[in-house]
Protein backbone atom coordinates (compact mmCIF):
# COMPACT_ATOMS: atom_id res chain seq x y z
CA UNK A 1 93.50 116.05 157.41
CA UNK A 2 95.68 113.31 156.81
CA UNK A 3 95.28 109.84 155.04
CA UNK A 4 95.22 108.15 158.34
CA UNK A 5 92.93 110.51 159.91
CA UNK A 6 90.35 110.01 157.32
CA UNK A 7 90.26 106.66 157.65
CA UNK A 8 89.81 106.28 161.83
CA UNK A 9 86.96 109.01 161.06
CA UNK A 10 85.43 107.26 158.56
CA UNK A 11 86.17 103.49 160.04
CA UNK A 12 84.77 104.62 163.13
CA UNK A 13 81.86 106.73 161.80
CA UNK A 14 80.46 104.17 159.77
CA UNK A 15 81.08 101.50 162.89
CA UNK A 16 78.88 103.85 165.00
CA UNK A 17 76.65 104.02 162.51
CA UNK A 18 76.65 99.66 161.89
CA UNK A 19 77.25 100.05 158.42
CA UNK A 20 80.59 98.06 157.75
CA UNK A 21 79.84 94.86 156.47
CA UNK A 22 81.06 90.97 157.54
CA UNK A 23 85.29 85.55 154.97
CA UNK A 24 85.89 82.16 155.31
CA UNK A 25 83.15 79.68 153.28
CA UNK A 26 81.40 81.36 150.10
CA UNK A 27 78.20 80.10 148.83
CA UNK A 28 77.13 81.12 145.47
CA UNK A 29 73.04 82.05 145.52
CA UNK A 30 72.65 79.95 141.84
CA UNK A 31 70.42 77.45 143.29
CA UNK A 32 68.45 79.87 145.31
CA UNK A 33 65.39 81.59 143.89
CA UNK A 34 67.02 85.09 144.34
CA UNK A 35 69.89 83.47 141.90
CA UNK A 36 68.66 85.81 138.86
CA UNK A 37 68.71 89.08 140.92
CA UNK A 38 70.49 88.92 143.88
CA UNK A 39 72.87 86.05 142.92
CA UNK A 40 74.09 87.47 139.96
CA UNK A 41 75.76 90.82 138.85
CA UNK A 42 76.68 90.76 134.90
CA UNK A 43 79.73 88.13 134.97
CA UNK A 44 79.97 88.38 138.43
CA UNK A 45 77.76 85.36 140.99
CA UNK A 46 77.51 87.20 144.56
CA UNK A 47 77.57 84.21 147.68
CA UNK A 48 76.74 84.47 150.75
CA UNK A 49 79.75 84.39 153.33
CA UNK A 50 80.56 83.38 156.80
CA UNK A 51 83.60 84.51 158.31
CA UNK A 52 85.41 82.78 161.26
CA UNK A 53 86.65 86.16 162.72
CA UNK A 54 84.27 88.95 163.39
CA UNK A 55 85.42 92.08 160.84
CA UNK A 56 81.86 94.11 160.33
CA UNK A 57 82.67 96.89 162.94
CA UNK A 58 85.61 99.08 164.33
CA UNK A 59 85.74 97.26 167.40
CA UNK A 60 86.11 93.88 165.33
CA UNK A 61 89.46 95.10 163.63
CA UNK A 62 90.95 96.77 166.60
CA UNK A 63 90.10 93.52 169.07
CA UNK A 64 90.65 90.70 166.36
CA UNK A 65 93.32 92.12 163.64
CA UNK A 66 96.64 92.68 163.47
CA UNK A 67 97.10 95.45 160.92
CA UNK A 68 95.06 98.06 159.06
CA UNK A 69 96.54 99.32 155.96
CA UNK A 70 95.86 100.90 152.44
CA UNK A 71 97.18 98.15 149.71
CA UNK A 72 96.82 97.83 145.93
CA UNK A 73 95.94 95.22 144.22
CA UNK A 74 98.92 94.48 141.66
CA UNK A 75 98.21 90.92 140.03
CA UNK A 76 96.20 88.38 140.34
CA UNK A 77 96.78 84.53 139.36
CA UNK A 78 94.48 81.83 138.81
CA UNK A 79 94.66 77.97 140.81
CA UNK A 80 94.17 74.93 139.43
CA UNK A 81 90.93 73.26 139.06
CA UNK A 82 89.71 69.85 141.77
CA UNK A 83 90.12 66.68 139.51
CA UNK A 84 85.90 65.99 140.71
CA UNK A 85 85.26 69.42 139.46
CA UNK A 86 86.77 68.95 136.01
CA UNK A 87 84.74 65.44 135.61
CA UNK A 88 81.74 67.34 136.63
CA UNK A 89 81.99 69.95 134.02
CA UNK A 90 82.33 72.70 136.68
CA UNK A 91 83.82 74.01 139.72
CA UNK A 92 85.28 76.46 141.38
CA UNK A 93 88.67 78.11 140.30
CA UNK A 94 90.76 79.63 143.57
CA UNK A 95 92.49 82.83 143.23
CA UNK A 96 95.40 84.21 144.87
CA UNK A 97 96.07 88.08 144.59
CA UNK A 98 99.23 90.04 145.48
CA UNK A 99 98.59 92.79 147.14
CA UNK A 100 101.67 96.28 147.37
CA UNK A 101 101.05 97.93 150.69
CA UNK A 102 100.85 101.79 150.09
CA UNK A 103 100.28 102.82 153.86
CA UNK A 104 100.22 101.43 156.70
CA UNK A 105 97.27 102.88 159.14
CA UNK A 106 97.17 101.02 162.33
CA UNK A 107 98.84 98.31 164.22
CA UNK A 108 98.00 96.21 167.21
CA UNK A 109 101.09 96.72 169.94
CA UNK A 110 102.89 94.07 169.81
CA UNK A 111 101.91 92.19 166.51
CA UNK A 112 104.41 90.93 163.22
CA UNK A 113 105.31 93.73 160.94
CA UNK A 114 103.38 93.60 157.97
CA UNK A 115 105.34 93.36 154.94
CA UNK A 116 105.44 95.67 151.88
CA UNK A 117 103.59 92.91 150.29
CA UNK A 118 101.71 90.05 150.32
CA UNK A 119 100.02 87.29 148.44
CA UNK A 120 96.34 86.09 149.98
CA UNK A 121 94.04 84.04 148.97
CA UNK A 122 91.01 85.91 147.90
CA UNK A 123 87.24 85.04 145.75
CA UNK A 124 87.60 83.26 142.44
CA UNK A 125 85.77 82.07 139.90
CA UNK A 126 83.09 79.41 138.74
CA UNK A 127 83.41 77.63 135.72
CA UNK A 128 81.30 75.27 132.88
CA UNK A 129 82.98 73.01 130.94
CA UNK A 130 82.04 74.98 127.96
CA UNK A 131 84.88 77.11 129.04
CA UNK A 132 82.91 79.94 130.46
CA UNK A 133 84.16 81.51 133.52
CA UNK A 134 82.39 83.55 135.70
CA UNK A 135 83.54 85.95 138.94
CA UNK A 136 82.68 84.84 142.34
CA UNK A 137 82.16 87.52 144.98
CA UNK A 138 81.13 87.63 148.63
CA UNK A 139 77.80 89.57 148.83
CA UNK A 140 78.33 93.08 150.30
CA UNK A 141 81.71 92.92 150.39
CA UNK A 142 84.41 94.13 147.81
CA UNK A 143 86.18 90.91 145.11
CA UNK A 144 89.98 92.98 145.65
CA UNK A 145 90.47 93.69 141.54
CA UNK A 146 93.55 94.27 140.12
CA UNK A 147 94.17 98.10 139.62
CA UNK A 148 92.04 99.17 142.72
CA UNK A 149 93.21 100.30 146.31
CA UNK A 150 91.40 99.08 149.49
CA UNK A 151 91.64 99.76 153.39
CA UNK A 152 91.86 96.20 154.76
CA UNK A 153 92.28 95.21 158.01
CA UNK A 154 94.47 92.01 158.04
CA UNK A 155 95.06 88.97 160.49
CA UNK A 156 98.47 87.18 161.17
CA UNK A 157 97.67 83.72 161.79
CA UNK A 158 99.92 80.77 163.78
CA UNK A 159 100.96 79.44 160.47
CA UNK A 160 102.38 82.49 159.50
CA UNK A 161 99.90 83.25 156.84
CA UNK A 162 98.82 87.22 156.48
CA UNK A 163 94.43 87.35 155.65
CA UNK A 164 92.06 89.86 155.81
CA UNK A 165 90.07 89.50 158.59
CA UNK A 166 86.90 89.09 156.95
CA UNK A 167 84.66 90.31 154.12
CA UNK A 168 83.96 93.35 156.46
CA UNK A 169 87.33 94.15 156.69
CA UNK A 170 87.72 94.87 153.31
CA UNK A 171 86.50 98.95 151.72
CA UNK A 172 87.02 100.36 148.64
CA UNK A 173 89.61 103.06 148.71
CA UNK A 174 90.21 104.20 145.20
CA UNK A 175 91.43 107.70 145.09
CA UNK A 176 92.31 108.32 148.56
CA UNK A 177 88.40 108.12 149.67
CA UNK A 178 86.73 105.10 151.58
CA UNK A 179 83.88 103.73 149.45
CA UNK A 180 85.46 104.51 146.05
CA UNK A 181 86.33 102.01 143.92
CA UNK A 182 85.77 98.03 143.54
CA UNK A 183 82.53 96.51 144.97
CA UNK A 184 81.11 93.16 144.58
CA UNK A 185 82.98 93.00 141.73
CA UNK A 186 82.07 95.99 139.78
């Protein structure tokens, strides 16, 4: 069966079955009272997330994205800390990643050509003013490391900019097999 095959099956499958999972505004869980289990994952603080486009099911990527494809993450780079943040003693460090686009998988008719790759913004990290730095990922939902492959489902907005669709639009695809690889950071 090929790569592309696979992945309807298994995009599909696990839509029927309402499995896939739901990016816009992350919320770190530290000041709830699930912060020590559920908010935290070694070096890695899991937030809660609310996308602005739908992305947890089949029918999401198909009606609201532009592109499905299988991309590896190549490099990652760090942004630059808010002024208030840095007087405060901590913050919240963005991260853009660049991503190499290994196959493309689907395409709405009609929509921009996605390119062979791609910078997007995607979950960063928290910092202390005692230097330490932790990983920030959206709950359920893969971070994107560098090294790993994923099957994302992406959005081409007005502006020109290329996102995912959503944390739900994002699964692990590390060795050719959906739900392999990278997840919440681990």
């Amino acid at each position: 069966m090929s790569t592309r095959g696979k992945i309807t099956g298994t995009v599909l499958g696990a839509a029927v079955a309402g499995v896939l999972i739901g990016s816009a505004a992350v919320a770190p869980f530290t000041g709830d009272a699930r912060a020590g289990e559920a908010g935290r994952r070694g070096d890695v603080v899991l937030g809660e997330s609310k996308d602005a486009i739908p992305s947890r099911t089949a029918s999401d990527w198909v009606s609201y994205g532009d592109q499905a494809a299988v991309v590896h993450v190549a490099a990652e780079h760090e942004g630059v800390a808010d002024s208030e943040e840095v007087a405060a003693g901590e913050g919240y460090l963005s991260r853009t990643i660049d991503l190499q686009v290994k196959e493309r998988v689907w395409s709405r008719s009609g929509a921009t050509a996605l390119p062979d790759t791609l910078s997007i913004i995607a979950d960063g990290w928290e910092f202390k003013d005692d230097a330490s730095k932790l990983r920030v990922s959206s709950q359920d939902s893969s971070r994107m490391e560098v090294g790993h492959d994923y099957l994302v489902s992406f959005a081409h907005f007005s502006d020109g900019e290329w996102s995912t669709l959503g944390t739900g639009a994002i699964l692990p695809y590390d060795n050719n097999e959906v739900g392999q690889g990278e997840y919440q950071g681990t």
